[in-house]
PDB file of N, CA and C in Angstrom:
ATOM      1  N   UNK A   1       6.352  39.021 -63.601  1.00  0.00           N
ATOM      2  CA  UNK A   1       5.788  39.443 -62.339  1.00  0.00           C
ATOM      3  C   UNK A   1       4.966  38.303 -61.762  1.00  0.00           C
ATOM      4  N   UNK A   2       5.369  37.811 -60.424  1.00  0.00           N
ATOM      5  CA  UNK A   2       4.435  37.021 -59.702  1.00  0.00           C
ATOM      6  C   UNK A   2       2.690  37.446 -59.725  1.00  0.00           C
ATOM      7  N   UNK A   3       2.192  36.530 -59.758  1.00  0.00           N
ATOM      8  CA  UNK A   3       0.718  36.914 -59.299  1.00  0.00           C
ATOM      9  C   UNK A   3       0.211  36.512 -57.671  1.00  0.00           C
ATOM     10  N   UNK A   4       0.019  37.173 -57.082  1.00  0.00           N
ATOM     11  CA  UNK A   4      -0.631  36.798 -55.932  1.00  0.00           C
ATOM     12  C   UNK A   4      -1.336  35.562 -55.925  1.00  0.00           C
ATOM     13  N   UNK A   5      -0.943  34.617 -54.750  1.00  0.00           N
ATOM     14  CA  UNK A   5      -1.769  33.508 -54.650  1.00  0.00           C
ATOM     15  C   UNK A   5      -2.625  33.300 -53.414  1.00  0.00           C
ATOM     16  N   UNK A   6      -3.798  33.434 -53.726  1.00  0.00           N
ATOM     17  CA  UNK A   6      -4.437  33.404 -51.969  1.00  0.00           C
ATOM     18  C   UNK A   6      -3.876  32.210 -51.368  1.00  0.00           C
ATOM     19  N   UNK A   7      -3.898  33.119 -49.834  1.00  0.00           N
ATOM     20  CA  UNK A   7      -4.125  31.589 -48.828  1.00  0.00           C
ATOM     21  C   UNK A   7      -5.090  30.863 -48.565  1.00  0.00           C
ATOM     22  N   UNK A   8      -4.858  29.419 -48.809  1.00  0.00           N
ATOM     23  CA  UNK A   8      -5.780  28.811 -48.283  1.00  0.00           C
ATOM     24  C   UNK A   8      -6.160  27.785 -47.071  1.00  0.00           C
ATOM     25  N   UNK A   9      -6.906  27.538 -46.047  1.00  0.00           N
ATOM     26  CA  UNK A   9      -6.451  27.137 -44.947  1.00  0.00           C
ATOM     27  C   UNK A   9      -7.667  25.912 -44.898  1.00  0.00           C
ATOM     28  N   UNK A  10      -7.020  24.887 -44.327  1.00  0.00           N
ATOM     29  CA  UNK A  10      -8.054  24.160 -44.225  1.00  0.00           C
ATOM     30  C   UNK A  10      -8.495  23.792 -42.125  1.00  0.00           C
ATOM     31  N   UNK A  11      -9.231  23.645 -42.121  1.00  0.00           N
ATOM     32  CA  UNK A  11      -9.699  23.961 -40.391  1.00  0.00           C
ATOM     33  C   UNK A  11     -10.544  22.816 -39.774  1.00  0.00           C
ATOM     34  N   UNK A  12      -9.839  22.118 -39.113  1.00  0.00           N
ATOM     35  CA  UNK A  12     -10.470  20.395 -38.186  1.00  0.00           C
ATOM     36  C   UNK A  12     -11.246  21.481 -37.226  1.00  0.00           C
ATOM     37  N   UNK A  13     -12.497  21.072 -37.035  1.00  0.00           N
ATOM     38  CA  UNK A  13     -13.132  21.763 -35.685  1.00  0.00           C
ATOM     39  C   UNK A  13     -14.127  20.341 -35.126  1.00  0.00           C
ATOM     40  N   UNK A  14     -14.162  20.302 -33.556  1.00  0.00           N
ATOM     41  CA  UNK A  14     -15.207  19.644 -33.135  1.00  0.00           C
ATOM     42  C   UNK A  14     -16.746  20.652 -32.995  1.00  0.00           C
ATOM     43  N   UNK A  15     -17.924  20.133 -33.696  1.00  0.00           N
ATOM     44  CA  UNK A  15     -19.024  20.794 -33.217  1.00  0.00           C
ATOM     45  C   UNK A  15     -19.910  19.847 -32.896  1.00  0.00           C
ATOM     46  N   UNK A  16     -20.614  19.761 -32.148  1.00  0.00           N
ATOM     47  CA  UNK A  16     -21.816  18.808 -31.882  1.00  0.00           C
ATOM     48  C   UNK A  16     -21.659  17.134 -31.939  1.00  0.00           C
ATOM     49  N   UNK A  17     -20.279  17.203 -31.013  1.00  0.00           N
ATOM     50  CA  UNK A  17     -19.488  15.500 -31.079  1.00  0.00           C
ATOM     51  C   UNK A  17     -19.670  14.981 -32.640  1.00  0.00           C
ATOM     52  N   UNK A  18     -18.967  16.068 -33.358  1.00  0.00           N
ATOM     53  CA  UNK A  18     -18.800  15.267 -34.916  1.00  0.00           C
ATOM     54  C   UNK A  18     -17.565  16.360 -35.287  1.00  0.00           C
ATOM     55  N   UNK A  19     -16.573  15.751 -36.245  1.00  0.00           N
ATOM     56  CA  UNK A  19     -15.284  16.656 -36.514  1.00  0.00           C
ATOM     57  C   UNK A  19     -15.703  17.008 -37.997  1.00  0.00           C
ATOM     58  N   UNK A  20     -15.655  18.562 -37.695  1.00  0.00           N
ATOM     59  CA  UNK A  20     -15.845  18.672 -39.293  1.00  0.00           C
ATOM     60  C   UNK A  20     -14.253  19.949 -39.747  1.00  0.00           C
ATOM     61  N   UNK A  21     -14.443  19.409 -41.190  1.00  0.00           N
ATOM     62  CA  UNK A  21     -12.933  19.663 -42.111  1.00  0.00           C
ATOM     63  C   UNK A  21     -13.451  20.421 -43.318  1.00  0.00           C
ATOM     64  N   UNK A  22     -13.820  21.862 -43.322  1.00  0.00           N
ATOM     65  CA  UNK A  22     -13.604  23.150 -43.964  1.00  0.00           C
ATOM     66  C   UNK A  22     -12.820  23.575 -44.253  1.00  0.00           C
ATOM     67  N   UNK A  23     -12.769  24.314 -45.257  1.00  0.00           N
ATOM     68  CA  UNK A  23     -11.461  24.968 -45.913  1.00  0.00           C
ATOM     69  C   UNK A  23     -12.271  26.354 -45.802  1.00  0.00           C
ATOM     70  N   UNK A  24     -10.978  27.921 -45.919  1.00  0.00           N
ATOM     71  CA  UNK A  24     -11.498  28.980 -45.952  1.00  0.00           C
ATOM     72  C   UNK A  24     -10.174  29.664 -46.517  1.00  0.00           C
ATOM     73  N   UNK A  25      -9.892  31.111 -46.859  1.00  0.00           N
ATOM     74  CA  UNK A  25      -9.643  31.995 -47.253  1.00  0.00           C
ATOM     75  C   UNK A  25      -8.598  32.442 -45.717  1.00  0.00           C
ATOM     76  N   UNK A  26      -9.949  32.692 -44.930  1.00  0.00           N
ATOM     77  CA  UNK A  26      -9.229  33.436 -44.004  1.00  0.00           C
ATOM     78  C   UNK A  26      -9.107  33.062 -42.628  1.00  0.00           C
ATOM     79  N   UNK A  27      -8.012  33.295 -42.055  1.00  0.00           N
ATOM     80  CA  UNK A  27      -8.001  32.494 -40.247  1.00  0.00           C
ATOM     81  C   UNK A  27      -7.374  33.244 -39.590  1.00  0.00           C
ATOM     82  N   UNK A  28      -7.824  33.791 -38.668  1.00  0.00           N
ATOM     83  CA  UNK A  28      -7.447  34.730 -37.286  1.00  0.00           C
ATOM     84  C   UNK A  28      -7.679  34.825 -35.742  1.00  0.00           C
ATOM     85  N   UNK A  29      -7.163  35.319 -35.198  1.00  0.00           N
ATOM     86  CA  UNK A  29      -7.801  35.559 -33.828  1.00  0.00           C
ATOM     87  C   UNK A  29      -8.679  36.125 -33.825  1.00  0.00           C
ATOM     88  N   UNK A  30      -9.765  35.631 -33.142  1.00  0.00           N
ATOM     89  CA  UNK A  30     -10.927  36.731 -33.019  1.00  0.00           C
ATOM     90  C   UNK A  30     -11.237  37.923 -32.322  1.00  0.00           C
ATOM     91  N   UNK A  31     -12.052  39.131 -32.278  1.00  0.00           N
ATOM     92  CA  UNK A  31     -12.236  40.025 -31.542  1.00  0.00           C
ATOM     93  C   UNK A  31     -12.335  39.132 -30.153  1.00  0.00           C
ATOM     94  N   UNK A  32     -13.370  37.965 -30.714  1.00  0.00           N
ATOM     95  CA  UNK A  32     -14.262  37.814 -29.362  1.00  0.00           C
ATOM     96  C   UNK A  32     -12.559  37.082 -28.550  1.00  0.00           C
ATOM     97  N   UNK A  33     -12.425  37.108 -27.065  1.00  0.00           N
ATOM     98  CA  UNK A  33     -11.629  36.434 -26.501  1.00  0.00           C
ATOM     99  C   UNK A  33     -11.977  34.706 -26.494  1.00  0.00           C
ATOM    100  N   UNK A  34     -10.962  34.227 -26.820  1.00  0.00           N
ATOM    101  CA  UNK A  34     -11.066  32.583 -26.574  1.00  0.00           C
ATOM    102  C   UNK A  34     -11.928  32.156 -27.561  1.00  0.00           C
ATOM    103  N   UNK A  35     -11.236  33.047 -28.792  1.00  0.00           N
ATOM    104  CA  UNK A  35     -12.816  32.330 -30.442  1.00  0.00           C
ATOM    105  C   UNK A  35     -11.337  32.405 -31.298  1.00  0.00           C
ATOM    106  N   UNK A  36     -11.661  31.444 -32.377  1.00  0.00           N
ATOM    107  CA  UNK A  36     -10.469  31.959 -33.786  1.00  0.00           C
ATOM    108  C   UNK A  36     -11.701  31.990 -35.089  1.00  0.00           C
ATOM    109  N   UNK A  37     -11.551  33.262 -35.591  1.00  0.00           N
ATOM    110  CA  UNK A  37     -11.843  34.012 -36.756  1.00  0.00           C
ATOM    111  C   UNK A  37     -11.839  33.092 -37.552  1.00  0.00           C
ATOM    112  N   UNK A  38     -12.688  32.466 -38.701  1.00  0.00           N
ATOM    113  CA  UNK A  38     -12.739  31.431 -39.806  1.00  0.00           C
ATOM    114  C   UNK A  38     -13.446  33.044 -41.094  1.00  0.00           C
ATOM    115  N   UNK A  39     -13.251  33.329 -41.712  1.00  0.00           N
ATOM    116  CA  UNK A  39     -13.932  33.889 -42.435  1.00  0.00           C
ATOM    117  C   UNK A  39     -13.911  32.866 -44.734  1.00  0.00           C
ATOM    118  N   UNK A  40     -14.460  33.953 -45.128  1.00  0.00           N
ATOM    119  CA  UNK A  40     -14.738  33.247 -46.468  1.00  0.00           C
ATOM    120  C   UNK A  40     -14.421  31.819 -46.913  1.00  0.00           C
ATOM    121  N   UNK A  41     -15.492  31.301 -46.315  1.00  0.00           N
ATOM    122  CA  UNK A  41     -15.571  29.846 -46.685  1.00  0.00           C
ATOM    123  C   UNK A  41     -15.325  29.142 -48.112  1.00  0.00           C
ATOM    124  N   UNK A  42     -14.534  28.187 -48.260  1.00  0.00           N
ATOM    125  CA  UNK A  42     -14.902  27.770 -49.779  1.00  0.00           C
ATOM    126  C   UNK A  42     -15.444  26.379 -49.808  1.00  0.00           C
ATOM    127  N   UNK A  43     -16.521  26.079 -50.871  1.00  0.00           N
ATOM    128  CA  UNK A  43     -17.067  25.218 -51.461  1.00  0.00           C
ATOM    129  C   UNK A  43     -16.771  24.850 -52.511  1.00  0.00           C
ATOM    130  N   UNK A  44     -16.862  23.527 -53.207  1.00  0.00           N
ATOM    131  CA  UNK A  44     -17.000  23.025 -54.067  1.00  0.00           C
ATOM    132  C   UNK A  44     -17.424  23.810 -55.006  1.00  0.00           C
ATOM    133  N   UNK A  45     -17.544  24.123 -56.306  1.00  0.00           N
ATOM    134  CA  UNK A  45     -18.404  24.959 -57.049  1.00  0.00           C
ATOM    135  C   UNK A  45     -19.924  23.440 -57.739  1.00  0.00           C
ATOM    136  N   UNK A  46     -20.558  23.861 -58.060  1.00  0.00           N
ATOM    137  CA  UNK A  46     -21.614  23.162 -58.003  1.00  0.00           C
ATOM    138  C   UNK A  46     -21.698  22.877 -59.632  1.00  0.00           C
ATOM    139  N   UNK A  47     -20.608  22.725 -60.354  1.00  0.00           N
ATOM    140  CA  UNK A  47     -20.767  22.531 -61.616  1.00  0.00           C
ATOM    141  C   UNK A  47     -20.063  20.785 -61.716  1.00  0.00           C
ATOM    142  N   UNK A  48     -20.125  19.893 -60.939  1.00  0.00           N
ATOM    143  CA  UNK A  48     -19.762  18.680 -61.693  1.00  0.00           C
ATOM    144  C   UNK A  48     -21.462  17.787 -61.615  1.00  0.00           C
ATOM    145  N   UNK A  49     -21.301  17.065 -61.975  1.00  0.00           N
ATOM    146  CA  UNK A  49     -22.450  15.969 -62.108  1.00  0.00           C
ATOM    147  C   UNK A  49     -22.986  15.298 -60.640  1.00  0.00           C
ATOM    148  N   UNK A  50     -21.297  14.887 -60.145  1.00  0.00           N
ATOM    149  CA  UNK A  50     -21.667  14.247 -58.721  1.00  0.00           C
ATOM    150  C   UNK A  50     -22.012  15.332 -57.776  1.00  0.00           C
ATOM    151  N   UNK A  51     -22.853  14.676 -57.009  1.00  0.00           N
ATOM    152  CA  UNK A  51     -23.252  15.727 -55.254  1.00  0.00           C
ATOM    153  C   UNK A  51     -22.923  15.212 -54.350  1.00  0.00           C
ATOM    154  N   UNK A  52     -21.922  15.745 -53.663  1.00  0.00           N
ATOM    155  CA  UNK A  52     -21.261  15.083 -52.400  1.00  0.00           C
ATOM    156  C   UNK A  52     -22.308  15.402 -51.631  1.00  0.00           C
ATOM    157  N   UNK A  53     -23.096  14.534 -50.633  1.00  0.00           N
ATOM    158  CA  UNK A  53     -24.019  14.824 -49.466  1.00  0.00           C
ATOM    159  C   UNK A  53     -23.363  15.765 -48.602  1.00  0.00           C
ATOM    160  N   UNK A  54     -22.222  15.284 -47.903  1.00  0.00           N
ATOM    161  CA  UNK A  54     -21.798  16.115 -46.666  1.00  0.00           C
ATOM    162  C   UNK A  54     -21.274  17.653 -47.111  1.00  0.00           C
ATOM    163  N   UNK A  55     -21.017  17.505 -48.658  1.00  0.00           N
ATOM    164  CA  UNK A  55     -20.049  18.915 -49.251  1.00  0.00           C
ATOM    165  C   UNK A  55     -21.818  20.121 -49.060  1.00  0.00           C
ATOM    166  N   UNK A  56     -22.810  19.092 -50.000  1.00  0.00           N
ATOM    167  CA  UNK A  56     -24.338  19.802 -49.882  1.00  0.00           C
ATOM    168  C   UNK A  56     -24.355  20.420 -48.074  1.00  0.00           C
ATOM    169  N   UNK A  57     -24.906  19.271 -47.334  1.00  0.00           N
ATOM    170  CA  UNK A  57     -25.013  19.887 -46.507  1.00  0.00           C
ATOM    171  C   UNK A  57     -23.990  20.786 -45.602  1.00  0.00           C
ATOM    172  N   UNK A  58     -22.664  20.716 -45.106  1.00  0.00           N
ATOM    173  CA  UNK A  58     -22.268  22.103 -44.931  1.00  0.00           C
ATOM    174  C   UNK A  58     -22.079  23.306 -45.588  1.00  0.00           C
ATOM    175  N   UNK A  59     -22.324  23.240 -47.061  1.00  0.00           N
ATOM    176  CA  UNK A  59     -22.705  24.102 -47.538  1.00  0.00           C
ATOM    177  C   UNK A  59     -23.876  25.017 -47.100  1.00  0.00           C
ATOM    178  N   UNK A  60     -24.744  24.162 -47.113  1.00  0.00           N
ATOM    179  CA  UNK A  60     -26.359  24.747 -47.060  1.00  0.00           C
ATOM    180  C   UNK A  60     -26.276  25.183 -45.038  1.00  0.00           C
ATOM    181  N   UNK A  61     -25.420  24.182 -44.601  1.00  0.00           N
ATOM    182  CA  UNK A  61     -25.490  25.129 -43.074  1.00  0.00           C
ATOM    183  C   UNK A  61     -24.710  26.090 -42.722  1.00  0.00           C
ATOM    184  N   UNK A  62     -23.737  26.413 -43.568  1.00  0.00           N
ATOM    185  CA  UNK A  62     -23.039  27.668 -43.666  1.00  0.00           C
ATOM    186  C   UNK A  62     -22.959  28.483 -44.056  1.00  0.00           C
ATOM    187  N   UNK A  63     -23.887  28.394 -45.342  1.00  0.00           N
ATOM    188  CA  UNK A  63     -24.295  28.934 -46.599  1.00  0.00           C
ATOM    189  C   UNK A  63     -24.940  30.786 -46.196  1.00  0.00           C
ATOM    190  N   UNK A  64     -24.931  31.135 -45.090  1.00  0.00           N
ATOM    191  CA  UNK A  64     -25.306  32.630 -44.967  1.00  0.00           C
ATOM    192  C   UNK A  64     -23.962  33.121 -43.784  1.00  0.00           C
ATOM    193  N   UNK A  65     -22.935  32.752 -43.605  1.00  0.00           N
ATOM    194  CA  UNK A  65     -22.053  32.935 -42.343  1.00  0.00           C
ATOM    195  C   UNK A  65     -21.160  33.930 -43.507  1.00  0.00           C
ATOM    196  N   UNK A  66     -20.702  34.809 -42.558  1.00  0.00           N
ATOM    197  CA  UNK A  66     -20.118  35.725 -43.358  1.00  0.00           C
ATOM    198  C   UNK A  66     -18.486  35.637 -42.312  1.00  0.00           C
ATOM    199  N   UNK A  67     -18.639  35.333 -41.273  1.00  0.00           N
ATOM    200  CA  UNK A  67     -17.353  34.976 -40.080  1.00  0.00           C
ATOM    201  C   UNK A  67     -17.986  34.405 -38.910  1.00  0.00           C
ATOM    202  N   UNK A  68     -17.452  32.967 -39.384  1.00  0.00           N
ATOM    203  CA  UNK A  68     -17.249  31.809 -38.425  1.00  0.00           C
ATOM    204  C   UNK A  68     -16.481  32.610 -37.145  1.00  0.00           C
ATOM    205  N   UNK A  69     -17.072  31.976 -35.933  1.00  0.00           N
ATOM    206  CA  UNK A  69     -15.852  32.527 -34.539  1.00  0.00           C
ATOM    207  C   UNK A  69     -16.280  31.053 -33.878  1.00  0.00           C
ATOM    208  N   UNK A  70     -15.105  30.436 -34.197  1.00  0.00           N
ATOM    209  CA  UNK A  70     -14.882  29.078 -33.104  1.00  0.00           C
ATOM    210  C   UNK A  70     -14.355  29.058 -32.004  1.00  0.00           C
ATOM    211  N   UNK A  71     -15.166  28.526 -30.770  1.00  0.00           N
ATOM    212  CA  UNK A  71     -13.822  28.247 -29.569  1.00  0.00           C
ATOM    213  C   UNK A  71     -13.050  27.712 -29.448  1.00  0.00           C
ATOM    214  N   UNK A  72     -12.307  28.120 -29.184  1.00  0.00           N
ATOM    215  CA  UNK A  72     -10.145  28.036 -29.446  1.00  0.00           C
ATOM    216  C   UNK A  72     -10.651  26.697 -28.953  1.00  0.00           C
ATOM    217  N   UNK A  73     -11.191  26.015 -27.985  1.00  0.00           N
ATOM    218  CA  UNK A  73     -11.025  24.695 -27.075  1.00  0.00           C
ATOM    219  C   UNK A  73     -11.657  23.411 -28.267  1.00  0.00           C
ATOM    220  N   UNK A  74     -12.354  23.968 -29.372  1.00  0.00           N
ATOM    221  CA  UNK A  74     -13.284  23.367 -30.328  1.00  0.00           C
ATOM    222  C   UNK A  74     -12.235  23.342 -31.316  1.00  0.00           C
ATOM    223  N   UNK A  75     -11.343  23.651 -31.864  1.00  0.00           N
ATOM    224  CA  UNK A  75     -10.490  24.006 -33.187  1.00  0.00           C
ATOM    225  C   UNK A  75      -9.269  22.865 -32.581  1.00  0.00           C
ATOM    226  N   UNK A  76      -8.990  21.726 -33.553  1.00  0.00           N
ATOM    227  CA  UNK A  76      -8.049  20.873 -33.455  1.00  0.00           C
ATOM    228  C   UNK A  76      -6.964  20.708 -34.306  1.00  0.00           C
ATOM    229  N   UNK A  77      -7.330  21.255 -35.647  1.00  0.00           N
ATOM    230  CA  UNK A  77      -6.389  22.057 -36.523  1.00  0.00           C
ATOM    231  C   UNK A  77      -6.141  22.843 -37.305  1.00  0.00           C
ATOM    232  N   UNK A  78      -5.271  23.548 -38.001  1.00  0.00           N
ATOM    233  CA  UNK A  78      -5.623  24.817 -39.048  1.00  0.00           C
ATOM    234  C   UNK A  78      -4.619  24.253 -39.720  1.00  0.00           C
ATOM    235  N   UNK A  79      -4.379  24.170 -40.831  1.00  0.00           N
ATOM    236  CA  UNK A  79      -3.285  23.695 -42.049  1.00  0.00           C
ATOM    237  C   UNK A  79      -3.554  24.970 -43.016  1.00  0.00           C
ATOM    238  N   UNK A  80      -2.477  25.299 -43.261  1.00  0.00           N
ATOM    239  CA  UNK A  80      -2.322  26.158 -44.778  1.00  0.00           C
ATOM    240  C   UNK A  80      -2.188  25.252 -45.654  1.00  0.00           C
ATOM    241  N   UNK A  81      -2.958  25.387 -46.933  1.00  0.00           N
ATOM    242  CA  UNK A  81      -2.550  23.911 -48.265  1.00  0.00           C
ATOM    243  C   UNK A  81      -2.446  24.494 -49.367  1.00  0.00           C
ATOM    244  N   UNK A  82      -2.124  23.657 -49.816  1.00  0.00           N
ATOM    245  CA  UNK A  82      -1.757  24.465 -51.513  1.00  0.00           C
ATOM    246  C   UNK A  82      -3.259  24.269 -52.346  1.00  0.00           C
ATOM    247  N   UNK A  83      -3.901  22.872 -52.101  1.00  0.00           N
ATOM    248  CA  UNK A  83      -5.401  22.949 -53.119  1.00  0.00           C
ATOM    249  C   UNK A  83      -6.298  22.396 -52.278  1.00  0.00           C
ATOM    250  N   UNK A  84      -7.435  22.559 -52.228  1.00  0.00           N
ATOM    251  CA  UNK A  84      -8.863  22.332 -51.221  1.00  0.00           C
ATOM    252  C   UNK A  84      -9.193  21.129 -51.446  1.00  0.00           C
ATOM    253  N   UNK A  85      -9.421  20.101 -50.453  1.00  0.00           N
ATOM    254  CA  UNK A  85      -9.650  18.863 -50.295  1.00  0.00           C
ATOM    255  C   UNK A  85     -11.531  18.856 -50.545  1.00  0.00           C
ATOM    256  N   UNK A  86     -11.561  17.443 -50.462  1.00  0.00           N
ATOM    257  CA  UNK A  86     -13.239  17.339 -49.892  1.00  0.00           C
ATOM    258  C   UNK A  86     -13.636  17.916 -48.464  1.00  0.00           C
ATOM    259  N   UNK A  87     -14.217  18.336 -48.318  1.00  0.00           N
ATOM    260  CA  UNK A  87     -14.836  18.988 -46.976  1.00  0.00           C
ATOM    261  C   UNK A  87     -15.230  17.156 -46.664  1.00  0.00           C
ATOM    262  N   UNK A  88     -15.659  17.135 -44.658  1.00  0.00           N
ATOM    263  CA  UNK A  88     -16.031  16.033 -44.174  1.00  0.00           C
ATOM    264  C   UNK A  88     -16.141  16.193 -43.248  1.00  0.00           C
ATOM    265  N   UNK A  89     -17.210  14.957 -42.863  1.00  0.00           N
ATOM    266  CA  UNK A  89     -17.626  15.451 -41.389  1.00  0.00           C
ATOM    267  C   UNK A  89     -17.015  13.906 -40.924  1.00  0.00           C
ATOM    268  N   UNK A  90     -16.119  13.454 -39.682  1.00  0.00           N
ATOM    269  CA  UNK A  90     -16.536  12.838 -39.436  1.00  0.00           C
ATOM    270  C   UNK A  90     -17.299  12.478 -37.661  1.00  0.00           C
ATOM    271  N   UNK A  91     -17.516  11.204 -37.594  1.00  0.00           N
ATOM    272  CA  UNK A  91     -17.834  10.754 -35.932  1.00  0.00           C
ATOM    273  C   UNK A  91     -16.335  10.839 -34.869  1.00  0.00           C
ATOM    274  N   UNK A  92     -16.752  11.341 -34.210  1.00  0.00           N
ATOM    275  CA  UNK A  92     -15.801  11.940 -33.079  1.00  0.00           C
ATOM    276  C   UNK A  92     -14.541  10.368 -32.392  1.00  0.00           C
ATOM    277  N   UNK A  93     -15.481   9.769 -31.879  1.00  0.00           N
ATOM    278  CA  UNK A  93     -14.935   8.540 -31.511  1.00  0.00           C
ATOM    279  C   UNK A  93     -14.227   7.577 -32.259  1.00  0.00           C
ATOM    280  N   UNK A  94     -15.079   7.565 -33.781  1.00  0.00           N
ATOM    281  CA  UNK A  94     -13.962   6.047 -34.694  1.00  0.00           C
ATOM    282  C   UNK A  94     -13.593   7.018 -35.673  1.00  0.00           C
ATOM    283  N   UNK A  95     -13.817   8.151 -36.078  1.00  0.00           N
ATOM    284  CA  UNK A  95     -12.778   8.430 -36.863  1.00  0.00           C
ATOM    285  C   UNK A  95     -13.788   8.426 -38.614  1.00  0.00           C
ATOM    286  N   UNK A  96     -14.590   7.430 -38.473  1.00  0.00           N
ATOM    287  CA  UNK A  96     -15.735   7.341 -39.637  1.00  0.00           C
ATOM    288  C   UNK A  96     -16.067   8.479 -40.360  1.00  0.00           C
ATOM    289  N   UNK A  97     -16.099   8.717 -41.530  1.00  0.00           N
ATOM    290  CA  UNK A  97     -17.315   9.607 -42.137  1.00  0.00           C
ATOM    291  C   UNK A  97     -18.340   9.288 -42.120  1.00  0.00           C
ATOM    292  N   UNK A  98     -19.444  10.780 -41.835  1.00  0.00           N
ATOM    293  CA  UNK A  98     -20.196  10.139 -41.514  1.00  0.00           C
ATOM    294  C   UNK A  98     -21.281  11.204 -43.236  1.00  0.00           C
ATOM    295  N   UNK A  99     -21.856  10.286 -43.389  1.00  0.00           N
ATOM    296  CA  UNK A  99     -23.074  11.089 -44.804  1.00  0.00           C
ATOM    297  C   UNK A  99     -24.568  11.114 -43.926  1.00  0.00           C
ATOM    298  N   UNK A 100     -24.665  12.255 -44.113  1.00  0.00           N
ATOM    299  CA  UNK A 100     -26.345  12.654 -43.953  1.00  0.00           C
ATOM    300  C   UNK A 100     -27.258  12.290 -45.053  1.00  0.00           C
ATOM    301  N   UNK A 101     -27.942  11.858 -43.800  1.00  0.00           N
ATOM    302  CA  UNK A 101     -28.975  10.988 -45.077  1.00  0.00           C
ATOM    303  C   UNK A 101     -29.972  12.188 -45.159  1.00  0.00           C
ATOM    304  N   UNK A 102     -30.434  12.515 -46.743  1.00  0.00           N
ATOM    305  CA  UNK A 102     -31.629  13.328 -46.969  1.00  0.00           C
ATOM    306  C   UNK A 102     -33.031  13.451 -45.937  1.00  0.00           C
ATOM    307  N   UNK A 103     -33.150  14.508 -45.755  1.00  0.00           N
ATOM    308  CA  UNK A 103     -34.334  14.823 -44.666  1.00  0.00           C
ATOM    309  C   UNK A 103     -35.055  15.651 -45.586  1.00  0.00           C
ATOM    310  N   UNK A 104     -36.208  14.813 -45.557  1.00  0.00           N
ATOM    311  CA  UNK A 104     -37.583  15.900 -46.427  1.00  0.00           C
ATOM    312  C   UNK A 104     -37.737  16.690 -45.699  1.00  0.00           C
ATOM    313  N   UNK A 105     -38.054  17.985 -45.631  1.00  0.00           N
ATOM    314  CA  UNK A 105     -38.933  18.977 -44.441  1.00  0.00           C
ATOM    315  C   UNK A 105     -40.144  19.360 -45.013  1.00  0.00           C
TER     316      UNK A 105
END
């Protein structure tokens, strides 16, 4: 007997003139008109040694979203994949990754 294999989707979005590359569970049209549905985000699990900065921080800024709703005009791609990449942010214009540098608060 097969076992069910989730889908997994990975999602290019522009937010705040920077492209960021999430992976999730789930991708739909949204209730809202002119949004697409991102729901159950996945992360890294936090058990290796290394800490990716950018994996930390969209973690920690997504870290209470229970369903993402992006504007369709903001979403540049959705890929179904077989295994979850590094998450990344990069700069809009060259294409760069970009790493957040630690901010004390």
């Amino acid at each position: 007997m097969k076992t069910k294999v989730e889908k997994l989707y990975k999602i290019v979005f522009i937010h705040l003139g920077k492209v960021y590359e999430i992976y999730s569970r789930g991708v739909t049209s949204s209730g809202l008109y002119g949004f697409v549905e991102v729901s159950e985000l996945v992360f890294d699990s936090a058990s290796s040694m290394v800490v990716d900065p950018v994996e930390e921080k969209l973690h920690e800024e997504f870290s209470s979203v229970e369903i993402l709703h992006l504007p369709i005009q903001s979403v540049l791609r959705v890929e179904q994949v077989r295994k979850r990449g590094q998450c990344v942010i990069r700069d809009q214009k060259t294409g760069e990754k970009v790493t957040p540098f630690p901010v004390h608060k």
